[in-house]
PDB file of N, CA and C in Angstrom:
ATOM      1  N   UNK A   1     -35.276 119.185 234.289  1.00  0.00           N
ATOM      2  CA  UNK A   1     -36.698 119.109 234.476  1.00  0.00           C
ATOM      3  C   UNK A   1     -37.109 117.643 234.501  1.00  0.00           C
ATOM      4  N   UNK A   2     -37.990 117.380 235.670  1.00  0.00           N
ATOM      5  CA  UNK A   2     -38.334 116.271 235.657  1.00  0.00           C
ATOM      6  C   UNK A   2     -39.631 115.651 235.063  1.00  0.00           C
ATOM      7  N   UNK A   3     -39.735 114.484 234.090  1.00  0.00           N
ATOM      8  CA  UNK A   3     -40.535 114.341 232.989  1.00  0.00           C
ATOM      9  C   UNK A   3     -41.844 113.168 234.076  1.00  0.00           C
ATOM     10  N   UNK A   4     -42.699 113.511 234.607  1.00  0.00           N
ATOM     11  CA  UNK A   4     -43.082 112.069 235.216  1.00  0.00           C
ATOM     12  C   UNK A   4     -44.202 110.860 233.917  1.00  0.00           C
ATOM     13  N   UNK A   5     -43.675 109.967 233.876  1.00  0.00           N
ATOM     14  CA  UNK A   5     -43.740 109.126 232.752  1.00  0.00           C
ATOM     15  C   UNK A   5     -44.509 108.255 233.275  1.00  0.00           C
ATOM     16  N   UNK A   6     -44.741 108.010 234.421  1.00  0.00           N
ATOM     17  CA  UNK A   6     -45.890 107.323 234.675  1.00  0.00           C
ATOM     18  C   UNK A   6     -47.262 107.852 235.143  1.00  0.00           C
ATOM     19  N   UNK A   7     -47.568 109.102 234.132  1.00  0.00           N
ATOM     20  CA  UNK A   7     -48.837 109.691 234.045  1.00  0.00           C
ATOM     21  C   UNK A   7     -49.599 108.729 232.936  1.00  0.00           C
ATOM     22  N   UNK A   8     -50.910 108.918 233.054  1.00  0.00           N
ATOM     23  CA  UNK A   8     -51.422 108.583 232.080  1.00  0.00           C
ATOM     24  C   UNK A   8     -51.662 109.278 230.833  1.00  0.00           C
ATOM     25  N   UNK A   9     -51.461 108.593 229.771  1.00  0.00           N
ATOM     26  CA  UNK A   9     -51.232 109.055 228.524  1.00  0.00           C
ATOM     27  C   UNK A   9     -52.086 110.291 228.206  1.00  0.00           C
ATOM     28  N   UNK A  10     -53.449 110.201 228.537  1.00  0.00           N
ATOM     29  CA  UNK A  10     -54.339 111.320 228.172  1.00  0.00           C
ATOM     30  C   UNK A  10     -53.615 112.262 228.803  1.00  0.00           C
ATOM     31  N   UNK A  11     -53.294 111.678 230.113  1.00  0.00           N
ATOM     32  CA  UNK A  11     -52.973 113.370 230.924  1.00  0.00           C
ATOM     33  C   UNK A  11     -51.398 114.108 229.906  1.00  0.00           C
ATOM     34  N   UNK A  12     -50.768 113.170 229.959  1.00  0.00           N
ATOM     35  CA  UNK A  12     -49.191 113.678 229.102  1.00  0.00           C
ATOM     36  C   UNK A  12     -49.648 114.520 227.627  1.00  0.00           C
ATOM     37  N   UNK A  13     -51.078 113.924 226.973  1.00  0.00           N
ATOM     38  CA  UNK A  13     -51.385 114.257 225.640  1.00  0.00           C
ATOM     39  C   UNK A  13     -52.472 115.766 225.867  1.00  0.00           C
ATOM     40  N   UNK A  14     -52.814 115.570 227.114  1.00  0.00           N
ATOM     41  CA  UNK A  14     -53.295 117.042 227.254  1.00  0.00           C
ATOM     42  C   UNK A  14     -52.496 117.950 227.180  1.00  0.00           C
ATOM     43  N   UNK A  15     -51.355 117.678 228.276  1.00  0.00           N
ATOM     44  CA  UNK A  15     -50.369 118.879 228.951  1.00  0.00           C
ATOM     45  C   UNK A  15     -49.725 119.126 227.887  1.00  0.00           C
ATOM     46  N   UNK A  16     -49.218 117.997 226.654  1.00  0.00           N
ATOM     47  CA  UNK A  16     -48.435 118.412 225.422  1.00  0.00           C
ATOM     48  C   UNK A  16     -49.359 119.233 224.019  1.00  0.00           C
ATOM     49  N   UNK A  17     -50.452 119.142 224.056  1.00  0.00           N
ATOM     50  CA  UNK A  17     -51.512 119.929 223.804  1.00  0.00           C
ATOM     51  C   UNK A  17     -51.528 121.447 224.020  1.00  0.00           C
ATOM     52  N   UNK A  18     -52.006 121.469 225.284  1.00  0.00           N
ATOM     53  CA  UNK A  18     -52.085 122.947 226.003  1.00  0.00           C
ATOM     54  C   UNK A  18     -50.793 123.771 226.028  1.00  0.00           C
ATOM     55  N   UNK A  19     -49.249 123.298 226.010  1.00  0.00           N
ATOM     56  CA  UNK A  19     -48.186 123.461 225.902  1.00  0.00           C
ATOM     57  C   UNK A  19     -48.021 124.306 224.131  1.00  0.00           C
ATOM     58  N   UNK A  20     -48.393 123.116 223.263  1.00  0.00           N
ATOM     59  CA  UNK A  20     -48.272 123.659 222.130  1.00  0.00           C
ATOM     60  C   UNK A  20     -49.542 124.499 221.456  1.00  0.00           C
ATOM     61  N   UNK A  21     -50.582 124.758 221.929  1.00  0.00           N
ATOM     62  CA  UNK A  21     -51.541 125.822 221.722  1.00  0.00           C
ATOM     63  C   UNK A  21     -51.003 126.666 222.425  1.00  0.00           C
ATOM     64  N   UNK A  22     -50.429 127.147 223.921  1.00  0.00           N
ATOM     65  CA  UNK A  22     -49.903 128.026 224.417  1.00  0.00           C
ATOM     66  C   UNK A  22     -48.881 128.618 223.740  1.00  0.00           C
ATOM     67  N   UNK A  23     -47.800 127.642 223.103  1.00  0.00           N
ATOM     68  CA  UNK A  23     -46.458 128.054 222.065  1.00  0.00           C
ATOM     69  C   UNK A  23     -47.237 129.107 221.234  1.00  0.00           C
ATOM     70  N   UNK A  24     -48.597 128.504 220.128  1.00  0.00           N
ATOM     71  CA  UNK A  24     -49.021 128.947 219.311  1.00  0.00           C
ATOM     72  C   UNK A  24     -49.550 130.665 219.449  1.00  0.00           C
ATOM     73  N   UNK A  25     -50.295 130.521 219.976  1.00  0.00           N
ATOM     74  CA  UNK A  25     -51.013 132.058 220.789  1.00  0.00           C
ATOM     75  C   UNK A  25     -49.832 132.704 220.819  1.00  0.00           C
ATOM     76  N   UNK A  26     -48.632 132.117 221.664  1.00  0.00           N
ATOM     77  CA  UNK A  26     -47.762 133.689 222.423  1.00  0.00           C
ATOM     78  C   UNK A  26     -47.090 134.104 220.941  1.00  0.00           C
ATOM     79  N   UNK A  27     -46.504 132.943 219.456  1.00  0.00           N
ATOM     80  CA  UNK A  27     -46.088 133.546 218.701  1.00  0.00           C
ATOM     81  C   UNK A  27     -47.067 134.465 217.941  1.00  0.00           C
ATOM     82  N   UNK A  28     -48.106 134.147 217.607  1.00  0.00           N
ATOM     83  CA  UNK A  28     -49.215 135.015 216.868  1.00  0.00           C
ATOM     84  C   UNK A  28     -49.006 136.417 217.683  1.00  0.00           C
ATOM     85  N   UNK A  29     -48.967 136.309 219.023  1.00  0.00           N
ATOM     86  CA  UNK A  29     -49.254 137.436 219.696  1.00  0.00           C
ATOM     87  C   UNK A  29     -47.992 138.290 219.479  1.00  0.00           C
ATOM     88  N   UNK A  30     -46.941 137.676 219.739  1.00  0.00           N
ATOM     89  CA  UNK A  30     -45.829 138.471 219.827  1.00  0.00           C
ATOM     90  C   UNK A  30     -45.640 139.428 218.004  1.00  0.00           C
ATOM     91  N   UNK A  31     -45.943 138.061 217.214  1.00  0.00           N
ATOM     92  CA  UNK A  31     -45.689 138.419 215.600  1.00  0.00           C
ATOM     93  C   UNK A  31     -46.662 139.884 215.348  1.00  0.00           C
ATOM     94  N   UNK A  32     -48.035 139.789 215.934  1.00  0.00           N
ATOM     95  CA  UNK A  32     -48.933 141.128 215.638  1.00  0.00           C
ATOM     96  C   UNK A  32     -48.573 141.752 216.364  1.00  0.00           C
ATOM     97  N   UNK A  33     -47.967 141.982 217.641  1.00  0.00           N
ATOM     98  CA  UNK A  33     -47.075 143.194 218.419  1.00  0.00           C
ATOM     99  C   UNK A  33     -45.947 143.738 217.758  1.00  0.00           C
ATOM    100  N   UNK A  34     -45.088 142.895 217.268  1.00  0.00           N
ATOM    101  CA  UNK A  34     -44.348 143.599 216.831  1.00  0.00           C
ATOM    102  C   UNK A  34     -44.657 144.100 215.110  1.00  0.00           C
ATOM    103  N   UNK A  35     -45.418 143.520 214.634  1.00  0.00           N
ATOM    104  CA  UNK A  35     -45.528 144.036 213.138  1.00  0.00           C
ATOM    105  C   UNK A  35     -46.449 145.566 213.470  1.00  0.00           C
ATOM    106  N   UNK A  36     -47.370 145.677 214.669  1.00  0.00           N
ATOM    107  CA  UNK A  36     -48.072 147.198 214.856  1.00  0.00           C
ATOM    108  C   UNK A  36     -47.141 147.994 215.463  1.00  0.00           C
ATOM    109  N   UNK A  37     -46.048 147.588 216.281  1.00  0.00           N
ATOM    110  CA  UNK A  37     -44.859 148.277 216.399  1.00  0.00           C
ATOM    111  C   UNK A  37     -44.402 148.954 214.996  1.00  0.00           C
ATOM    112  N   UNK A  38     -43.673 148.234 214.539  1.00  0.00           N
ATOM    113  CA  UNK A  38     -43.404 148.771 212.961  1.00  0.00           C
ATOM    114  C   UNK A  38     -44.020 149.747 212.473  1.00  0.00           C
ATOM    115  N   UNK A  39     -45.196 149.411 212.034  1.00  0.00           N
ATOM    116  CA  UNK A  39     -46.089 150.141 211.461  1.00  0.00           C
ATOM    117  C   UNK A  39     -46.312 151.317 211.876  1.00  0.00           C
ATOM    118  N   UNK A  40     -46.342 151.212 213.540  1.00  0.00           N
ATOM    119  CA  UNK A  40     -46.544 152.458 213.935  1.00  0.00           C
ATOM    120  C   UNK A  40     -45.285 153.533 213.946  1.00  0.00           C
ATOM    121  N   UNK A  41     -44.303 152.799 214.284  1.00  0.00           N
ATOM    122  CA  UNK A  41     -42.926 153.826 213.644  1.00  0.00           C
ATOM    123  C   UNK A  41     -42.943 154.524 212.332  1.00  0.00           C
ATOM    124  N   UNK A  42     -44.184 153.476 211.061  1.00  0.00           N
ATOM    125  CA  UNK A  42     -43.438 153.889 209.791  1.00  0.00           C
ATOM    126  C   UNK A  42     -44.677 155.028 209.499  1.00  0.00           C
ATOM    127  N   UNK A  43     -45.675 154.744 210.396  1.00  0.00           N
ATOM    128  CA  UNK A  43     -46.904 155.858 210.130  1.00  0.00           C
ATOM    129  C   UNK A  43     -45.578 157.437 211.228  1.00  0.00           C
ATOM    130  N   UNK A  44     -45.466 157.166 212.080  1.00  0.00           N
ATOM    131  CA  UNK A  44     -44.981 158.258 212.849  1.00  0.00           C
ATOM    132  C   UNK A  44     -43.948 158.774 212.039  1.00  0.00           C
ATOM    133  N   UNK A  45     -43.197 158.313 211.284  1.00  0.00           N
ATOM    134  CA  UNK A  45     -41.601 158.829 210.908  1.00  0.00           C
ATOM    135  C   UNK A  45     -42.364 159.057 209.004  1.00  0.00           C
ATOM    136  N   UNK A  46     -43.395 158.555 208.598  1.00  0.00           N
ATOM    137  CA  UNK A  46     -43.790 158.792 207.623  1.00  0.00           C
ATOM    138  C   UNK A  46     -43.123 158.431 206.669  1.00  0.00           C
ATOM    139  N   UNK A  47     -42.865 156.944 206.767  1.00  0.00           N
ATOM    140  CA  UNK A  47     -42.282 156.157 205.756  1.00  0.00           C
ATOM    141  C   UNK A  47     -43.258 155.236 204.878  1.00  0.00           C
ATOM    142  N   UNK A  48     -43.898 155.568 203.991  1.00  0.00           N
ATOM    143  CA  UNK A  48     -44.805 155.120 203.312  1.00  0.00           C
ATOM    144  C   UNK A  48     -45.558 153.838 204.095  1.00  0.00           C
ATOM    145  N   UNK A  49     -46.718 154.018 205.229  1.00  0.00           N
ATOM    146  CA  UNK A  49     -47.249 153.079 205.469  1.00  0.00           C
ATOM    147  C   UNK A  49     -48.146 152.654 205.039  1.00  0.00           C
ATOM    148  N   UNK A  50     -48.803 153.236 204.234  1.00  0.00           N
ATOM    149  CA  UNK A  50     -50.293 153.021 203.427  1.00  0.00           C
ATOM    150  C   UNK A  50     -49.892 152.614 201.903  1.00  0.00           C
ATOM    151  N   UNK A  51     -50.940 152.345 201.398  1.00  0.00           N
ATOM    152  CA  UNK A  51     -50.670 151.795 200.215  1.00  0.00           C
ATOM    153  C   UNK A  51     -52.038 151.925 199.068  1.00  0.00           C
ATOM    154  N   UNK A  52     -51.966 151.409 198.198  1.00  0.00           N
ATOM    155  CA  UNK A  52     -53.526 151.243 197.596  1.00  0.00           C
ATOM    156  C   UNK A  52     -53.252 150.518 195.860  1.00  0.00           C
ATOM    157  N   UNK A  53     -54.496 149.411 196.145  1.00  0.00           N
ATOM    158  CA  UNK A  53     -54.375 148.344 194.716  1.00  0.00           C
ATOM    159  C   UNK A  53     -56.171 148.665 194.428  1.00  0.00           C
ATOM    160  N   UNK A  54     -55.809 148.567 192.764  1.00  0.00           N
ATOM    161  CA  UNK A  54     -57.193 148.763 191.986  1.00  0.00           C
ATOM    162  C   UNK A  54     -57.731 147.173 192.470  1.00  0.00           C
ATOM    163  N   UNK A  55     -58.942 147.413 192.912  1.00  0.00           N
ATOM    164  CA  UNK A  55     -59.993 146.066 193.300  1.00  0.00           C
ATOM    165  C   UNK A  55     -61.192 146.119 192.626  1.00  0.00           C
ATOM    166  N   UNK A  56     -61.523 144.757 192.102  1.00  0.00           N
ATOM    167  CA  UNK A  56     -62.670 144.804 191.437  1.00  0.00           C
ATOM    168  C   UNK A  56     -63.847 144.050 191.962  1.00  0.00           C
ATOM    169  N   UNK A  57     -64.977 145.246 192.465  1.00  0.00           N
ATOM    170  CA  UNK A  57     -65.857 144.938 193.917  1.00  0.00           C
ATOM    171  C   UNK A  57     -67.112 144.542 192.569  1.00  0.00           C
ATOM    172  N   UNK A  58     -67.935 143.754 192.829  1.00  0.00           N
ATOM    173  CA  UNK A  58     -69.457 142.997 192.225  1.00  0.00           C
ATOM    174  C   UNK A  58     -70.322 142.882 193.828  1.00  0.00           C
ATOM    175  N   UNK A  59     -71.744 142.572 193.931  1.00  0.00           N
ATOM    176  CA  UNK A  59     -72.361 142.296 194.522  1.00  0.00           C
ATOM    177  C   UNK A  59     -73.262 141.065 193.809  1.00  0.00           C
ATOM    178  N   UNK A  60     -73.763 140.047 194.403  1.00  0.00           N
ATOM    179  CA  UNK A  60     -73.957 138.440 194.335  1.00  0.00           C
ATOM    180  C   UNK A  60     -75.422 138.512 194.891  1.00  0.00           C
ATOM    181  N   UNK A  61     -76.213 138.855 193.805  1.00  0.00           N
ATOM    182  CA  UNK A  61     -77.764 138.947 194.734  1.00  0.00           C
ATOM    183  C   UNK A  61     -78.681 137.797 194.138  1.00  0.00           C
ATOM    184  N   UNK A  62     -78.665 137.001 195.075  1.00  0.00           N
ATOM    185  CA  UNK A  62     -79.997 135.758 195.243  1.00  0.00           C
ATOM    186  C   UNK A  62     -81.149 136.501 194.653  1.00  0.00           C
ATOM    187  N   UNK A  63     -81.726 135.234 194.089  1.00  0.00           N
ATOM    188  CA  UNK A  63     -82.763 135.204 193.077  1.00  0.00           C
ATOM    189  C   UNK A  63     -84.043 134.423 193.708  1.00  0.00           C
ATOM    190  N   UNK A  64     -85.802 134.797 193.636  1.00  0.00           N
ATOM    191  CA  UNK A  64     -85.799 133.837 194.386  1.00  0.00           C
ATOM    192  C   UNK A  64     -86.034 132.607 193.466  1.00  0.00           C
ATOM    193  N   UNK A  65     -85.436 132.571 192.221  1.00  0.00           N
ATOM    194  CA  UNK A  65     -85.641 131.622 191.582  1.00  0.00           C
ATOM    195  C   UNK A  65     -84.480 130.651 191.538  1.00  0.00           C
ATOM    196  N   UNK A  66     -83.787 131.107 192.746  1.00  0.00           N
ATOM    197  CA  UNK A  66     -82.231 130.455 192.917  1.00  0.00           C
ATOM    198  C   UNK A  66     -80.988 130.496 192.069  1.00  0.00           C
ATOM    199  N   UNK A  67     -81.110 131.343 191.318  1.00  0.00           N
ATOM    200  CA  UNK A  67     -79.908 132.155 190.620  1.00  0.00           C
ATOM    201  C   UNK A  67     -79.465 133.155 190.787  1.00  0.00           C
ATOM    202  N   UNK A  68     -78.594 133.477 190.624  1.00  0.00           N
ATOM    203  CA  UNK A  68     -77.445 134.431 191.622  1.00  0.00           C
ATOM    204  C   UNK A  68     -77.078 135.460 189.683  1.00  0.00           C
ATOM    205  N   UNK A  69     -77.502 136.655 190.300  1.00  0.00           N
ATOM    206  CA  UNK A  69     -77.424 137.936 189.197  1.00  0.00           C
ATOM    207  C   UNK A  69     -75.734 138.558 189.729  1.00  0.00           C
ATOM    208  N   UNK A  70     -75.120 139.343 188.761  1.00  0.00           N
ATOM    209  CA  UNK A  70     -74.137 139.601 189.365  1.00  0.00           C
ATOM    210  C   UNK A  70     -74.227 140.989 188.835  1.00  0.00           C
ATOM    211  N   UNK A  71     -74.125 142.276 189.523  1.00  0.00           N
ATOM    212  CA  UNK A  71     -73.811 143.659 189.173  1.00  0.00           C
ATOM    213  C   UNK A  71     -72.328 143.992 189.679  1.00  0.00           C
ATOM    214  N   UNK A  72     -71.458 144.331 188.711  1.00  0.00           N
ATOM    215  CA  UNK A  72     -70.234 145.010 189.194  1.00  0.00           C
ATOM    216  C   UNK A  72     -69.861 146.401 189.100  1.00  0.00           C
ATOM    217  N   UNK A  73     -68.954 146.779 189.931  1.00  0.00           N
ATOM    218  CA  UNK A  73     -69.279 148.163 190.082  1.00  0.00           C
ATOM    219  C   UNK A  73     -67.173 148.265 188.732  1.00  0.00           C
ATOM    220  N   UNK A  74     -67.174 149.246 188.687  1.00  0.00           N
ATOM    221  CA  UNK A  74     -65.814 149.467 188.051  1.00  0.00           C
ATOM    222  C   UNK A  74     -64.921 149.514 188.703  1.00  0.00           C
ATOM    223  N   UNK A  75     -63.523 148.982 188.380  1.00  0.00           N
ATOM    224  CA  UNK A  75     -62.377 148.614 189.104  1.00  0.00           C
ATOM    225  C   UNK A  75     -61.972 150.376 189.666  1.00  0.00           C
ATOM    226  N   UNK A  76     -61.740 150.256 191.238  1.00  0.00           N
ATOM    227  CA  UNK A  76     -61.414 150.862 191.932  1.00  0.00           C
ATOM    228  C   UNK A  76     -60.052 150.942 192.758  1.00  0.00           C
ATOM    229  N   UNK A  77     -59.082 151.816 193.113  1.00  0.00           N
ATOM    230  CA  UNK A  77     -58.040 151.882 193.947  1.00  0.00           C
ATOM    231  C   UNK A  77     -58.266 151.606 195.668  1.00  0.00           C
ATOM    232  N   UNK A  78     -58.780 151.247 196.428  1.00  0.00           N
ATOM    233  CA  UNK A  78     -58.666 150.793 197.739  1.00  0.00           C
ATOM    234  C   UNK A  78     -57.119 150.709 198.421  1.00  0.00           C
ATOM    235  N   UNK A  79     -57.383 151.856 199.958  1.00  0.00           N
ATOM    236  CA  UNK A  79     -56.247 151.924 200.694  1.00  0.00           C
ATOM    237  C   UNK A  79     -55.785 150.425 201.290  1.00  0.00           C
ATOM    238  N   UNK A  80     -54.670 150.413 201.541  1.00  0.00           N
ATOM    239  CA  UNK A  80     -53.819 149.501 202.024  1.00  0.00           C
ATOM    240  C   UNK A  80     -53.089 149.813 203.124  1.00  0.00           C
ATOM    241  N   UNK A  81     -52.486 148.755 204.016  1.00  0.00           N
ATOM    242  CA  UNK A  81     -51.296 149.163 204.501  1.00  0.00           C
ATOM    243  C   UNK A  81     -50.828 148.363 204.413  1.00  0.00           C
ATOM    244  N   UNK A  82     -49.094 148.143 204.222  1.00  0.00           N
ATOM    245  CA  UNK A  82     -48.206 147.998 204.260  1.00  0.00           C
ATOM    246  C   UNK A  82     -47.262 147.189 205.629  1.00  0.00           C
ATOM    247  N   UNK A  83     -48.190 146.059 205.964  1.00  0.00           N
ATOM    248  CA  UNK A  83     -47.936 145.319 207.336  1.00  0.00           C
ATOM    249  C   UNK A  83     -48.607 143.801 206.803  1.00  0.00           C
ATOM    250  N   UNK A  84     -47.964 143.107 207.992  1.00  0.00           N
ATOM    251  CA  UNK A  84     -48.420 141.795 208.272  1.00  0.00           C
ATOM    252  C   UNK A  84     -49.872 141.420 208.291  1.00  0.00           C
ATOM    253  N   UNK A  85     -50.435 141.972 209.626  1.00  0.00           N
ATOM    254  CA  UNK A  85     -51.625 142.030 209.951  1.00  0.00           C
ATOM    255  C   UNK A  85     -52.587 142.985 209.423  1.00  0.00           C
ATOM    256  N   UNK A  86     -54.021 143.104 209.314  1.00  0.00           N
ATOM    257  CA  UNK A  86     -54.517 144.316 209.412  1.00  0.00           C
ATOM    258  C   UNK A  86     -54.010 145.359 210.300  1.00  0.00           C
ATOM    259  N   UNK A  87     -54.392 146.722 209.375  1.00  0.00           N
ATOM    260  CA  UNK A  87     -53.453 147.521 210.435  1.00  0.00           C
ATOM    261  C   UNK A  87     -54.452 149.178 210.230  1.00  0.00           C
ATOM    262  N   UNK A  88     -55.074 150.280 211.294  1.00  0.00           N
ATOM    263  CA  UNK A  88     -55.979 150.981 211.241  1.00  0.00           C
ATOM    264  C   UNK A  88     -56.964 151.098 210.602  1.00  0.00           C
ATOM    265  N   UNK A  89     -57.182 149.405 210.665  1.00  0.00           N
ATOM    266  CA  UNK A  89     -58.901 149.653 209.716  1.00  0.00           C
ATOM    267  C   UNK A  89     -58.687 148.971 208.021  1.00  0.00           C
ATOM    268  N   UNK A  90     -57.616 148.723 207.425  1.00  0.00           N
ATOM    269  CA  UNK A  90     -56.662 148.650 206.322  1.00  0.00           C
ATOM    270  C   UNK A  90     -56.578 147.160 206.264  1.00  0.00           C
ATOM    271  N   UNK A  91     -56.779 146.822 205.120  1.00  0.00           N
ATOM    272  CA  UNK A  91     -55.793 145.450 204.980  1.00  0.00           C
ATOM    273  C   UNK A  91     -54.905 145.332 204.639  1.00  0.00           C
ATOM    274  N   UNK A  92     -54.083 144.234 204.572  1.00  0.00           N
ATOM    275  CA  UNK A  92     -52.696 144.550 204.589  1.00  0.00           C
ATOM    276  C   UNK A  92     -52.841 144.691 203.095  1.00  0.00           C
ATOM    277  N   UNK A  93     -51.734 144.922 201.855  1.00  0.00           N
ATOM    278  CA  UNK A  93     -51.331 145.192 200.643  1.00  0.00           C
ATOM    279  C   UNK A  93     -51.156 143.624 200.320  1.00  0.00           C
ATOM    280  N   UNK A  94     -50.467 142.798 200.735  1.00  0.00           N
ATOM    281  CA  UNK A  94     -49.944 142.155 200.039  1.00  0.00           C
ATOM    282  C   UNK A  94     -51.444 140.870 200.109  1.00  0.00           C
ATOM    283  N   UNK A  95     -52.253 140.940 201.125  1.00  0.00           N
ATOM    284  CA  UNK A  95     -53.401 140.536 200.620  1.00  0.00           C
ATOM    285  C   UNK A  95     -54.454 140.337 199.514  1.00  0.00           C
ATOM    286  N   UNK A  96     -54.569 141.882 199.747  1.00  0.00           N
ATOM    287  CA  UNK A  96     -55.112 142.380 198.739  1.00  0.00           C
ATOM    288  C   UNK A  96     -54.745 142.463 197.395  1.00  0.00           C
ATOM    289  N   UNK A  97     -53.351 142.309 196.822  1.00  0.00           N
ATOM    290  CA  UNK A  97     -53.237 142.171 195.493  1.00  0.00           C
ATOM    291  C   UNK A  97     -53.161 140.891 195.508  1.00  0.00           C
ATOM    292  N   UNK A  98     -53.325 139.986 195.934  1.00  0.00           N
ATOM    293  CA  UNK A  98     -54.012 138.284 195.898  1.00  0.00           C
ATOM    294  C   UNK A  98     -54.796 138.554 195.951  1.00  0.00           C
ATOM    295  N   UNK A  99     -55.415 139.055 196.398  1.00  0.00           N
ATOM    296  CA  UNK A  99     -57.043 138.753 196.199  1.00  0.00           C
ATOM    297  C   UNK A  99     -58.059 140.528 195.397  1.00  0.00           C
ATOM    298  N   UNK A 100     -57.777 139.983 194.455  1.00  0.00           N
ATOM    299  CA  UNK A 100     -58.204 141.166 193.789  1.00  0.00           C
ATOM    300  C   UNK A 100     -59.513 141.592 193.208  1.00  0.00           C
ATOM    301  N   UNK A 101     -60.224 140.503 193.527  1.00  0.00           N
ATOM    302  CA  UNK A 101     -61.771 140.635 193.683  1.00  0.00           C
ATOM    303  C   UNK A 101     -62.710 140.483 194.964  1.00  0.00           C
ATOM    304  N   UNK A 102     -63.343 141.773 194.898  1.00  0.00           N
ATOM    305  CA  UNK A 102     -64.071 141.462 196.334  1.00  0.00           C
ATOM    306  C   UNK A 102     -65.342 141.428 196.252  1.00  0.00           C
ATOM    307  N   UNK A 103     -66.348 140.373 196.335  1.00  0.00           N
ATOM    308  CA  UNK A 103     -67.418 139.686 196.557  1.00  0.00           C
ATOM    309  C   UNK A 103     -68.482 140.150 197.781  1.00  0.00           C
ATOM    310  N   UNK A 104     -69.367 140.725 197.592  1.00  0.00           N
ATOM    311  CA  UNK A 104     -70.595 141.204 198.622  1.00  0.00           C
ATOM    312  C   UNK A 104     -71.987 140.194 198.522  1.00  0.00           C
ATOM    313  N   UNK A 105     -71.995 139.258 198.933  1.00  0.00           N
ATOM    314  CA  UNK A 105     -73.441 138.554 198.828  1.00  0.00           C
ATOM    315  C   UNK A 105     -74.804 139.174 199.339  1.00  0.00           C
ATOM    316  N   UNK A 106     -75.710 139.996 198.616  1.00  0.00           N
ATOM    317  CA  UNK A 106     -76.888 140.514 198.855  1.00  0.00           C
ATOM    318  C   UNK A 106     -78.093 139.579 199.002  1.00  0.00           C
TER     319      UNK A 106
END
């Protein structure tokens, strides 16, 4: 492949740009194709694709005196799945038990 080197720099720093945002996209793309592949085998063959972690949901309601009240509701089990990406509506599991509080600003 022939490299032409007497482009101008912007132009070489675009094309190496657009090159590596293009790299970027096709792996994201390919990585969520094949992880809903999966998933969808393990929902079809019924290999535990779902999941579920106790989450502890509050709502964050503005004041108009500019203080923030907090009501929480009691720790709850919330479905999961068991994938990379979100997957039928689901977040993935391993998200969600990182992040084990979920925040609603009213």
């Amino acid at each position: 492949m022939k490299t032409n080197l007497t482009a101008p720099l912007g132009v070489r720093l675009r094309r190496t740009f657009l090159a590596g945002a293009l790299a970027l996209i096709g792996t994201v793309g390919l990585a969520f194709f094949i992880d809903f592949l999966i998933f969808r085998i393990r929902v079809a063959a019924n290999w535990n694709p779902y999941g579920s972690v106790v989450v502890d949901h509050y709502y964050a309601v503005g004041e108009k005196s500019g203080k923030t009240e907090y009501m929480f509701d009691p720790p709850q089990p919330q479905p999961c799945s068991h994938s990379l990406f979100p997957q039928s509506g689901y977040q993935p599991c391993w998200y969600l038990s990182r992040h084990p509080e979920q925040r609603t600003n009213v």
